[in-house]
PDB file of N, CA and C in Angstrom:
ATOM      1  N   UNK A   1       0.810  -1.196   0.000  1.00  0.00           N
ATOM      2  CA  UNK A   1       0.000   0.000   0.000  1.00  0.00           C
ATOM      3  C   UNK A   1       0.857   1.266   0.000  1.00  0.00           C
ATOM      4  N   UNK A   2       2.213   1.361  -0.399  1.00  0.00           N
ATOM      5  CA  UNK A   2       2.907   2.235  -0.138  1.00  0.00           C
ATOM      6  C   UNK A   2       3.088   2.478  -1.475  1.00  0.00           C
ATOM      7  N   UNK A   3       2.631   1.829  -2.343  1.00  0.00           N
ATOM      8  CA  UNK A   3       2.545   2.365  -4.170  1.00  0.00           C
ATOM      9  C   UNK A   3       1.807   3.748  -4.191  1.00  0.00           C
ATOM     10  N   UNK A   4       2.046   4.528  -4.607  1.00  0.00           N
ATOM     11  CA  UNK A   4       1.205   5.698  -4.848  1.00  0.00           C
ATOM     12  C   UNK A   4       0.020   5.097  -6.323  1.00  0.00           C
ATOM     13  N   UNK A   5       0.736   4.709  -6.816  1.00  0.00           N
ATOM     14  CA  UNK A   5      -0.588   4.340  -8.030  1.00  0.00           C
ATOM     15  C   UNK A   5      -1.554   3.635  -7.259  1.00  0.00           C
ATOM     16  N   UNK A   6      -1.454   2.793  -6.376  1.00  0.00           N
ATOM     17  CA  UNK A   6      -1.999   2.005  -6.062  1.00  0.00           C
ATOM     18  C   UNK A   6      -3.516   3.527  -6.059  1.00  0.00           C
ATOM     19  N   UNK A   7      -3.544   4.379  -5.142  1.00  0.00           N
ATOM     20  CA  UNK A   7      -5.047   5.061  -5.048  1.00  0.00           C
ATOM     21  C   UNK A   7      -5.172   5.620  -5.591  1.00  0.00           C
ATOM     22  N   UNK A   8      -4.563   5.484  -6.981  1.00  0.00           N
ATOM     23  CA  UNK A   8      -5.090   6.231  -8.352  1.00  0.00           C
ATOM     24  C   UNK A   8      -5.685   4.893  -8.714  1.00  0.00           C
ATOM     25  N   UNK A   9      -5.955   3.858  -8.485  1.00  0.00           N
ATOM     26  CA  UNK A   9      -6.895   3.064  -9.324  1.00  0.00           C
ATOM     27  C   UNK A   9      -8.004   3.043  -8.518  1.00  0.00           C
ATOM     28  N   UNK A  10      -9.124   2.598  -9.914  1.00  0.00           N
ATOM     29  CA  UNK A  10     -10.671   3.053  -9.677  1.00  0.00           C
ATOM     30  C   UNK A  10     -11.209   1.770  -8.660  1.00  0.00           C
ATOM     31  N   UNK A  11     -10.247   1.211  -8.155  1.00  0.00           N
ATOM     32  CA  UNK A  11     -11.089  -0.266  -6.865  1.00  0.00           C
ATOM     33  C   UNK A  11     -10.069  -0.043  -6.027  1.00  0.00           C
ATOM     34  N   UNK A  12      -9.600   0.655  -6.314  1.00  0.00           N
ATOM     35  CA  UNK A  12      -8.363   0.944  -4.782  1.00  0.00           C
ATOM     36  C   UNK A  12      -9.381   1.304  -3.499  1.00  0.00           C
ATOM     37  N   UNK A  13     -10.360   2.277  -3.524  1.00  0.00           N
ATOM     38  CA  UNK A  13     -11.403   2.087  -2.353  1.00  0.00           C
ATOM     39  C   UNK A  13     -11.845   0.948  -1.834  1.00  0.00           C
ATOM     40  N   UNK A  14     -12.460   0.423  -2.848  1.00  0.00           N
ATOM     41  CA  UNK A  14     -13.087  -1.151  -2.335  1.00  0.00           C
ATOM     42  C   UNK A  14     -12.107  -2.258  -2.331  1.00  0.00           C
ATOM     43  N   UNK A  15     -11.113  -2.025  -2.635  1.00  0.00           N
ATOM     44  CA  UNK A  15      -9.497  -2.903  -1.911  1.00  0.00           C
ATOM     45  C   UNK A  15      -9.573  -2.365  -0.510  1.00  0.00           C
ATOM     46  N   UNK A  16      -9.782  -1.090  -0.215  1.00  0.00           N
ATOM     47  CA  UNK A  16      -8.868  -0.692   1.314  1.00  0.00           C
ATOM     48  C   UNK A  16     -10.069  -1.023   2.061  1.00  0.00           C
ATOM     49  N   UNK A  17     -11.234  -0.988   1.530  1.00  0.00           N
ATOM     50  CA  UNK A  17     -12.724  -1.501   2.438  1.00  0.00           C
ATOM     51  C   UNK A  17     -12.091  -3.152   2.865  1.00  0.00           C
ATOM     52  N   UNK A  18     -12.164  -3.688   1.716  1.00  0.00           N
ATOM     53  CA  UNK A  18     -12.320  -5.330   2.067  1.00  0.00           C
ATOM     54  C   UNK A  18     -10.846  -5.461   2.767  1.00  0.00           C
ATOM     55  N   UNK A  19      -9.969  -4.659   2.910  1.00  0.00           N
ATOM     56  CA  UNK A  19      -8.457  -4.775   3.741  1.00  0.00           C
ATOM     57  C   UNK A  19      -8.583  -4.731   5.059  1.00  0.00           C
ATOM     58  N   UNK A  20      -9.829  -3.528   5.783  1.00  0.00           N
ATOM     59  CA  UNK A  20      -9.941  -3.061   6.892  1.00  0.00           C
ATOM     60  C   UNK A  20     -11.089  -4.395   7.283  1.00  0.00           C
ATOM     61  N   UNK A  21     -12.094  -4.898   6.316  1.00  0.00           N
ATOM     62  CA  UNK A  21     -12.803  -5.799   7.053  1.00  0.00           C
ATOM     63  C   UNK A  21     -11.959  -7.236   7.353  1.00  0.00           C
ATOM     64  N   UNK A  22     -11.525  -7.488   6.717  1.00  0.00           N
ATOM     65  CA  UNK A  22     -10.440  -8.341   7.185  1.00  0.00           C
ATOM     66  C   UNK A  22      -9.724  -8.383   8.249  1.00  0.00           C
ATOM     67  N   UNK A  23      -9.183  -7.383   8.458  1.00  0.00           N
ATOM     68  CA  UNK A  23      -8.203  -6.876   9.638  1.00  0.00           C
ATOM     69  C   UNK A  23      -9.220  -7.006  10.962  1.00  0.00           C
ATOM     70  N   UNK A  24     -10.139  -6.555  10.669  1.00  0.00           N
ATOM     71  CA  UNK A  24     -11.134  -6.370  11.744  1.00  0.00           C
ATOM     72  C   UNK A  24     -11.588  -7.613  12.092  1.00  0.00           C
ATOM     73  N   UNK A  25     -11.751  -8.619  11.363  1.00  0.00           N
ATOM     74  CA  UNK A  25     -12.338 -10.008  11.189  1.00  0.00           C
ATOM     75  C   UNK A  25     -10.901 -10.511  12.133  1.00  0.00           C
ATOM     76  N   UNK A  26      -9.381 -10.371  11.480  1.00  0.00           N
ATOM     77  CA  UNK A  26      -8.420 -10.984  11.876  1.00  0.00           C
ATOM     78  C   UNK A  26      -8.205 -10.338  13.610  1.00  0.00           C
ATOM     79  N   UNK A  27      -8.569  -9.059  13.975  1.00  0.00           N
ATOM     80  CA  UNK A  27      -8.000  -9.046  15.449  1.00  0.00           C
ATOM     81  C   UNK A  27      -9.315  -9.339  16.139  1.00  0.00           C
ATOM     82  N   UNK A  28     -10.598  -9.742  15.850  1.00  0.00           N
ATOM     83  CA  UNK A  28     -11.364 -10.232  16.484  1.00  0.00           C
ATOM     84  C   UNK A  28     -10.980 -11.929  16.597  1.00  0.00           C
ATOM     85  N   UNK A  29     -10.690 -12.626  15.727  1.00  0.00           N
ATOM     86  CA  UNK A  29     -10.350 -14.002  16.085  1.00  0.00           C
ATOM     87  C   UNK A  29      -9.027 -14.228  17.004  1.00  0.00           C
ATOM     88  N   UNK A  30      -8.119 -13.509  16.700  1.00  0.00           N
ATOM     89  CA  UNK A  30      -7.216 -12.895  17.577  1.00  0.00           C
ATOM     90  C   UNK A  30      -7.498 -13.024  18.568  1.00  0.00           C
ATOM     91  N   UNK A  31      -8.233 -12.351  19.077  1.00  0.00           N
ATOM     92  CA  UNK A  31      -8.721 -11.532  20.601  1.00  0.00           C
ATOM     93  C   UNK A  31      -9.515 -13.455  21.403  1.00  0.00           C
ATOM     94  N   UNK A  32     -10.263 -13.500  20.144  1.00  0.00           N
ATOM     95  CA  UNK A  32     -10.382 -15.166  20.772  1.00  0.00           C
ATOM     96  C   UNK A  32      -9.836 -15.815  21.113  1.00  0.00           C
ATOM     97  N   UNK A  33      -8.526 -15.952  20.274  1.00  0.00           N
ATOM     98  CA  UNK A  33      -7.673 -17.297  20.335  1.00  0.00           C
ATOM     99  C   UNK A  33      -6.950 -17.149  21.783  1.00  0.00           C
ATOM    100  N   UNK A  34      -6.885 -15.613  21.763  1.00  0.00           N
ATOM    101  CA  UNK A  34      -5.839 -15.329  22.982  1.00  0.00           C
ATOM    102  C   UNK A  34      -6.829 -16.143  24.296  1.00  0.00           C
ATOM    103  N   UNK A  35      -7.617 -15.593  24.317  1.00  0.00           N
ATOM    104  CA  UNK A  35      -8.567 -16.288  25.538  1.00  0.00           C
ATOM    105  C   UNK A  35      -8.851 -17.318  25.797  1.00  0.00           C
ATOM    106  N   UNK A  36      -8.758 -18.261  24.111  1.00  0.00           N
ATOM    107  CA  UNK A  36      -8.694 -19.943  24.601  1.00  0.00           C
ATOM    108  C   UNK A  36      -7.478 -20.194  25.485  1.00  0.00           C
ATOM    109  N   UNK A  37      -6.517 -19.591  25.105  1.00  0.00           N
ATOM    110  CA  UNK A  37      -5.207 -19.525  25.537  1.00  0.00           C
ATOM    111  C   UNK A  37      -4.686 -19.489  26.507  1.00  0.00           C
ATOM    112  N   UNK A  38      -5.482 -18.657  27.249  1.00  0.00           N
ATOM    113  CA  UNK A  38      -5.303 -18.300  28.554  1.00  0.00           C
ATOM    114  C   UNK A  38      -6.114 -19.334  29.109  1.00  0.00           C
ATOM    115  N   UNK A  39      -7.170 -19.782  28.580  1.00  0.00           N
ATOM    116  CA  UNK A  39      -8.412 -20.522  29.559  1.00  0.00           C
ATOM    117  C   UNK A  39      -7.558 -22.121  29.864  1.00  0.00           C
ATOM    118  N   UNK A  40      -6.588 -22.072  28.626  1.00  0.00           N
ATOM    119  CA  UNK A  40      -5.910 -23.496  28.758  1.00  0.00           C
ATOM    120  C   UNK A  40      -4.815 -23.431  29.820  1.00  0.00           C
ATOM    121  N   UNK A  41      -4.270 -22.394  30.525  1.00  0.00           N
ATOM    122  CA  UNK A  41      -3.126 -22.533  31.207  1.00  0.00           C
ATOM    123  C   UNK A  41      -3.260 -22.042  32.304  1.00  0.00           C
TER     124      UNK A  41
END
């Protein structure tokens, strides 16, 4: 994401949408795993 062309293209928005839902998806399972984690030790 450090391309400058990169947000000159016309889906570069809906790339950085589906990037952030991801991310959001990834530190919520995260946030789970940690707690199985803990629940195991």
């Amino acid at each position: 994401m450090t391309d400058a062309d990169f947000y000159a293209k016309p889906q570069s928005q809906q790339l950085l949408q589906q990037y952030s839902a991801c991310k959001a998806e990834l530190d919520q399972v995260y946030a789970e795993w940690e707690t199985a984690v803990e629940q195991l030790t």
